[in-house]
Protein backbone atom coordinates (compact mmCIF):
# COMPACT_ATOMS: atom_id res chain seq x y z
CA UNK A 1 -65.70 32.50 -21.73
CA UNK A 2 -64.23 34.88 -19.12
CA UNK A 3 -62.42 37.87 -20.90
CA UNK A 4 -61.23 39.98 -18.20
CA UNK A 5 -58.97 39.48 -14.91
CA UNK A 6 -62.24 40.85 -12.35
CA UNK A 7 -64.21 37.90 -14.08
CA UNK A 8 -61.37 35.55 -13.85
CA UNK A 9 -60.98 36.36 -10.00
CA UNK A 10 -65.04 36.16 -9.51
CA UNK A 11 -64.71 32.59 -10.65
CA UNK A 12 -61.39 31.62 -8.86
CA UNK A 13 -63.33 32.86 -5.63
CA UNK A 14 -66.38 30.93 -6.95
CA UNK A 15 -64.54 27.67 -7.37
CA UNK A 16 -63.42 27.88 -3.20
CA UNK A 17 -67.09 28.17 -2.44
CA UNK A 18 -68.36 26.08 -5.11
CA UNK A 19 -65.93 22.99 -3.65
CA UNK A 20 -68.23 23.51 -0.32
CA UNK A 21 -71.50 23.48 -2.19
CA UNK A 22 -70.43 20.12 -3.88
CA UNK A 23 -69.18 18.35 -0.81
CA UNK A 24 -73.21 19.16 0.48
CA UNK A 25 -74.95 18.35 -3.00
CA UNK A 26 -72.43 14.74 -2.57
CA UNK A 27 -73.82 14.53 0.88
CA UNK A 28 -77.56 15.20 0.37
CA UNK A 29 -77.81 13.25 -2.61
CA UNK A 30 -76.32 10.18 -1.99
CA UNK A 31 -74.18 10.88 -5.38
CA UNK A 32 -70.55 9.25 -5.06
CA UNK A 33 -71.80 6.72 -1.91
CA UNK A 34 -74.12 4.71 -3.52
CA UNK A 35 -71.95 3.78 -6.53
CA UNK A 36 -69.32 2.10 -4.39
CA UNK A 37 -71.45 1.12 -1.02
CA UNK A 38 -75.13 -0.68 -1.59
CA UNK A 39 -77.56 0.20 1.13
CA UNK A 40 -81.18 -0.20 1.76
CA UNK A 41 -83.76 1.87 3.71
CA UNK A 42 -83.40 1.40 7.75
CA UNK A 43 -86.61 0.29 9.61
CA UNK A 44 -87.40 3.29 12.01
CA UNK A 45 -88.72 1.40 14.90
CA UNK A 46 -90.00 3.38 18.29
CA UNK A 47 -86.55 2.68 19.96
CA UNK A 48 -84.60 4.10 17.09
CA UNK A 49 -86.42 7.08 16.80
CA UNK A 50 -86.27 7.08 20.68
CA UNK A 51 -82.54 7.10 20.67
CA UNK A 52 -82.36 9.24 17.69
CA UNK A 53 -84.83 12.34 19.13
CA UNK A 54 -82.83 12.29 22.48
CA UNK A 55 -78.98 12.14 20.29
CA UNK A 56 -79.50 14.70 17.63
CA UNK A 57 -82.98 17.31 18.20
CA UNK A 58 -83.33 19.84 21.39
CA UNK A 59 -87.50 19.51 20.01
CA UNK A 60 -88.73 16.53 18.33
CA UNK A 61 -88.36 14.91 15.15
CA UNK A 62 -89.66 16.33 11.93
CA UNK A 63 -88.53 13.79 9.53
CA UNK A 64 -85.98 10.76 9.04
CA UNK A 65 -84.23 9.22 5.92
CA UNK A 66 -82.18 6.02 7.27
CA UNK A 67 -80.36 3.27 5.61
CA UNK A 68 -77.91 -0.01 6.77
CA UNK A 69 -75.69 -1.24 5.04
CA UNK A 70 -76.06 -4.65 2.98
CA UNK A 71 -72.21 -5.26 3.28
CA UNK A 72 -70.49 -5.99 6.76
CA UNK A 73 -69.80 -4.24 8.48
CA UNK A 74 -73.55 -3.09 8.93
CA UNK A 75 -73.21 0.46 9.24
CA UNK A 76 -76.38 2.44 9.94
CA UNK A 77 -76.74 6.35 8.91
CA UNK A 78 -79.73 8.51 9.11
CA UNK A 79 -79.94 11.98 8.44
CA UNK A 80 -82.85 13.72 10.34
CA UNK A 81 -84.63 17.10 10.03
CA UNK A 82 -85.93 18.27 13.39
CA UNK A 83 -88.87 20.33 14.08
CA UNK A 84 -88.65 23.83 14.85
CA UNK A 85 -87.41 25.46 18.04
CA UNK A 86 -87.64 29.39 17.40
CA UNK A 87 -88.44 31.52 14.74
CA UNK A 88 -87.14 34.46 12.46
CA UNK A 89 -88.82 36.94 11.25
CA UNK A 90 -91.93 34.40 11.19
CA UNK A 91 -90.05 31.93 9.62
CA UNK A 92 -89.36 28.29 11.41
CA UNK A 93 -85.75 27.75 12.51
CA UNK A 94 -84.75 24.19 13.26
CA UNK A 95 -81.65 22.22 12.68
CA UNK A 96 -80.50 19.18 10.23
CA UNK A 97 -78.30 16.59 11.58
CA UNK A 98 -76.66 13.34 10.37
CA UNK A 99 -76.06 10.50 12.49
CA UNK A 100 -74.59 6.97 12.38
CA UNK A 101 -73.62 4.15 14.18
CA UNK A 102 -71.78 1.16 13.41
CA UNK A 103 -74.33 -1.96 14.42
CA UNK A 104 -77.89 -2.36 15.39
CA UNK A 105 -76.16 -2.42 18.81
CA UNK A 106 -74.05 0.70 18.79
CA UNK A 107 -74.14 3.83 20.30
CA UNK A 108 -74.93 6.35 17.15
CA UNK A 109 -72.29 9.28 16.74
CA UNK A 110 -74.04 12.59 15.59
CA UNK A 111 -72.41 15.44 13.48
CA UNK A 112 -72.66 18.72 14.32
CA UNK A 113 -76.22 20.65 13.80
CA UNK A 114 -76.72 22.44 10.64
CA UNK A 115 -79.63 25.24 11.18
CA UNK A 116 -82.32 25.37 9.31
CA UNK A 117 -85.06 27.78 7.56
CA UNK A 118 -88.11 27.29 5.80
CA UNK A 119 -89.59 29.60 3.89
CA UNK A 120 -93.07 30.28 1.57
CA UNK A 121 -92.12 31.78 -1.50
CA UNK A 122 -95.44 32.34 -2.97
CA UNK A 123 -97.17 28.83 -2.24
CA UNK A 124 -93.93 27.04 -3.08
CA UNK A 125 -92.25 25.56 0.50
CA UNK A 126 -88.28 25.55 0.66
CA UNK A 127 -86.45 24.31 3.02
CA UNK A 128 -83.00 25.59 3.66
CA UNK A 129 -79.75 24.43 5.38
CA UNK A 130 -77.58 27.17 5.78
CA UNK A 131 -73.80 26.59 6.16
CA UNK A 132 -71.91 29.69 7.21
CA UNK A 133 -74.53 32.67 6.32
CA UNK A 134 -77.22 34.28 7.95
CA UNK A 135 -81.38 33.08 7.37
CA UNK A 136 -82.06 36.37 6.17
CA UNK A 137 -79.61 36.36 3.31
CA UNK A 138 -80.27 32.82 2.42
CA UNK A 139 -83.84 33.84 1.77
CA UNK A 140 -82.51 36.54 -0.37
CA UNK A 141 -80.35 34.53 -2.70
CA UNK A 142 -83.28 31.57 -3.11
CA UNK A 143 -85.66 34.54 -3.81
CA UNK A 144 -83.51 35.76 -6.44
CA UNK A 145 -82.65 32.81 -8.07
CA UNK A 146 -86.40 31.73 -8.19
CA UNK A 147 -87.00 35.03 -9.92
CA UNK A 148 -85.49 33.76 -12.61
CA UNK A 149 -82.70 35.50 -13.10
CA UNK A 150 -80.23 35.47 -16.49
CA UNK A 151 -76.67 34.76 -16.86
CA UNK A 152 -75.57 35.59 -20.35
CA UNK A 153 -77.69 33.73 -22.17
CA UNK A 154 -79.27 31.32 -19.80
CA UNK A 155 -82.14 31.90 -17.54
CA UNK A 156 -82.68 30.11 -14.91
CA UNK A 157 -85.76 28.38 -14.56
CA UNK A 158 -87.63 28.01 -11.37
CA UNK A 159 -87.63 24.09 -11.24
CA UNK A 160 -84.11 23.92 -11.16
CA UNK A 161 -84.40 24.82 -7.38
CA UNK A 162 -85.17 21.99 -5.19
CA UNK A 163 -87.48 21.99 -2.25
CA UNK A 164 -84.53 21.14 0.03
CA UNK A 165 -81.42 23.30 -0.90
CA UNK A 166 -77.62 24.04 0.57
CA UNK A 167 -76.93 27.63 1.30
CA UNK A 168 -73.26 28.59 1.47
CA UNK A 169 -71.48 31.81 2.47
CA UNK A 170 -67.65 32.80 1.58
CA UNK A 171 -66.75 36.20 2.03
CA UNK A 172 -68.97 38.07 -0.66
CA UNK A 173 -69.26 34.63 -2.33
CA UNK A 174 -72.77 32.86 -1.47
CA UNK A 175 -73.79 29.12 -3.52
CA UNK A 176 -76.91 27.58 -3.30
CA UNK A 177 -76.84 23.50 -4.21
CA UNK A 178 -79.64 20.81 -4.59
CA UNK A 179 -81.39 18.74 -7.04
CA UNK A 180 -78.96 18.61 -9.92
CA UNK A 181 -77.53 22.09 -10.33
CA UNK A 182 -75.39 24.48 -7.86
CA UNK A 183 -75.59 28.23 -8.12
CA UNK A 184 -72.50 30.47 -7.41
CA UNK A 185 -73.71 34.47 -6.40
CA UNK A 186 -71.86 37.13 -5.84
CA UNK A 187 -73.50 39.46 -3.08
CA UNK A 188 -71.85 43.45 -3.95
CA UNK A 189 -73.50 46.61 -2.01
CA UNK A 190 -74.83 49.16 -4.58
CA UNK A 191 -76.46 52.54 -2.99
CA UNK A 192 -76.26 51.10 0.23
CA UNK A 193 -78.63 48.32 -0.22
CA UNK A 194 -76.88 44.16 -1.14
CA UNK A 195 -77.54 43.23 -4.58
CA UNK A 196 -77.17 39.67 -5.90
CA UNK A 197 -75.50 39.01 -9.24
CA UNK A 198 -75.31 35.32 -10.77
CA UNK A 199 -71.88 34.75 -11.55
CA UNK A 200 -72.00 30.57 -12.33
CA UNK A 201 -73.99 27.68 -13.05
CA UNK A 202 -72.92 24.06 -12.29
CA UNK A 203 -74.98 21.12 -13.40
CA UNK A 204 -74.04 18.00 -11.89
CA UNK A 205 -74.60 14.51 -12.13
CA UNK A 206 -73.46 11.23 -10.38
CA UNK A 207 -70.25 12.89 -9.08
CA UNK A 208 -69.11 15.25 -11.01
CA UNK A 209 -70.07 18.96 -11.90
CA UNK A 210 -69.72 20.91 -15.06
CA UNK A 211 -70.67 24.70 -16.29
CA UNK A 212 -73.77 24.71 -17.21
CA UNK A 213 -72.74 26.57 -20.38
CA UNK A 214 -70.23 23.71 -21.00
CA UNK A 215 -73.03 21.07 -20.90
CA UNK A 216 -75.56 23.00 -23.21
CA UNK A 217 -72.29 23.05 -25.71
CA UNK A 218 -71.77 19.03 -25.66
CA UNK A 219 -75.59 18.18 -26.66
C-alpha cells in the first residue's frame, strides 16, 4: 500500500509511463491480437526479404518474425530487427521496425524505426529497444534490475528479464517491459551521480497487467 502523497505521485507518474510500456509489451508479444485475429507464420521468400531489406533497414537484415492472416482480408505483418549500423561505447546500435502490407501483392507500409542496443551483461545477451531515452541509460536501468534489486519485500529475480526488452523514458520516470512483467524506475540524482530506485512491478498476462504485489496476494 502507498501511505504517503510523494509515493502516491511516484505511482500516478508511473501509471503515464507504465501505459507506454504496455502498449510495447501488447505489441511485442502478440498479447490482445492473437485472441481476436488467427494468423500463421509468413514464408520469407528471397523477394520478400528483398523488398523488406530495401523498405525498412539502411544495413541488412538481422532477423524477421512474419505472419498473414488466415481471415480475408490477408493482411501480412513482419516485424524485423536489422543489423547494426554504428556503435556506442562498443555496443551495436541498429534499429527495429514493423512493417505490413495488405496482400501478397501490396506495397508494405513501414512504421517508424525504433533504435536499438545490445548489450553483454556478463555472458547474458540483451537486446534493447529504446523508446524515448538514451542507450547509455537503458543499459543502466537493465543492469540494475538484473542485479536483483528489492522492492519491499520482493526481489526481483534475474529471469524475469527477457532477452528482448522495451526501454521507456518519461521525465525522471524510466519502464522496462518484456516477457511477462514491466518494471517502473524512478531515476533521482544523489551526490551528483543518477541513482535508480524500483518504484513498481507489473506482471501481465494475455492483456491485462496487475501489481505484482496484488498477484502474489490472490494465490
Amino acid at each position: 500500500m502507498l501511505g504517503n502523497s510523494s509515493a502516491e505521485g511516484a505511482w500516478v507518474q508511473f501509471k503515464f509511463t507504465a501505459a507506454a510500456a504496455f502498449g510495447a509489451w501488447l505489441a511485442a508479444t502478440g498479447s490482445g491480437h492473437a485472441a481476436t485475429i488467427s494468423e500463421a507464420p509468413l514464408e520469407m521468400t528471397p523477394q520478400i526479404r528483398s523488398q523488406l531489406r530495401e523498405a525498412a533497414c539502411s544495413t541488412d537484415i538481422e532477423s524477421i518474425d512474419a505472419w498473414y492472416r488466415l481471415d480475408p482480408p490477408a493482411t501480412q505483418r513482419v516485424e524485423i530487427q536489422c543489423k547494426p549500423h554504428t556503435e556506442d561505447r562498443g555496443r551495436p546500435l541498429a534499429t527495429f521496425v514493423r512493417c505490413q502490407r495488405a496482400s501478397a501483392t501490396s506495397t508494405w507500409s513501414c512504421g517508424n524505426p525504433v533504435p536499438t542496443v545490445t548489450v553483454d551483461f556478463h555472458g547474458r545477451q540483451t537486446l534493447m529497444r529504446l523508446e524515448f531515452v538514451a542507450a547509455q541509460d537503458a543499459v543502466e536501468a537493465v543492469s540494475y534490475l538484473l542485479s536483483a534489486p528489492s522492492m519491499g519485500k520482493i526481489k526481483v529475480s534475474p529471469h524475469w528479464i527477457a532477452s528482448r526488452v522495451n526501454v521507456y523514458r518519461s521525465g525522471q520516470n524510466l519502464s522496462v517491459s518484456g516477457g511477462k512483467y514491466i518494471f517502473g524506475l524512478t531515476l533521482a540524482e544523489s551526490n551528483g551521480s543518477n541513482r535508480l530506485q524500483l518504484t513498481q512491478i507489473l506482471k501481465c498476462s494475455t492483456d491485462t497487467c496487475s501489481p505484482l504485489a496484488e498477484t502474489m496476494q490472490q494465490r
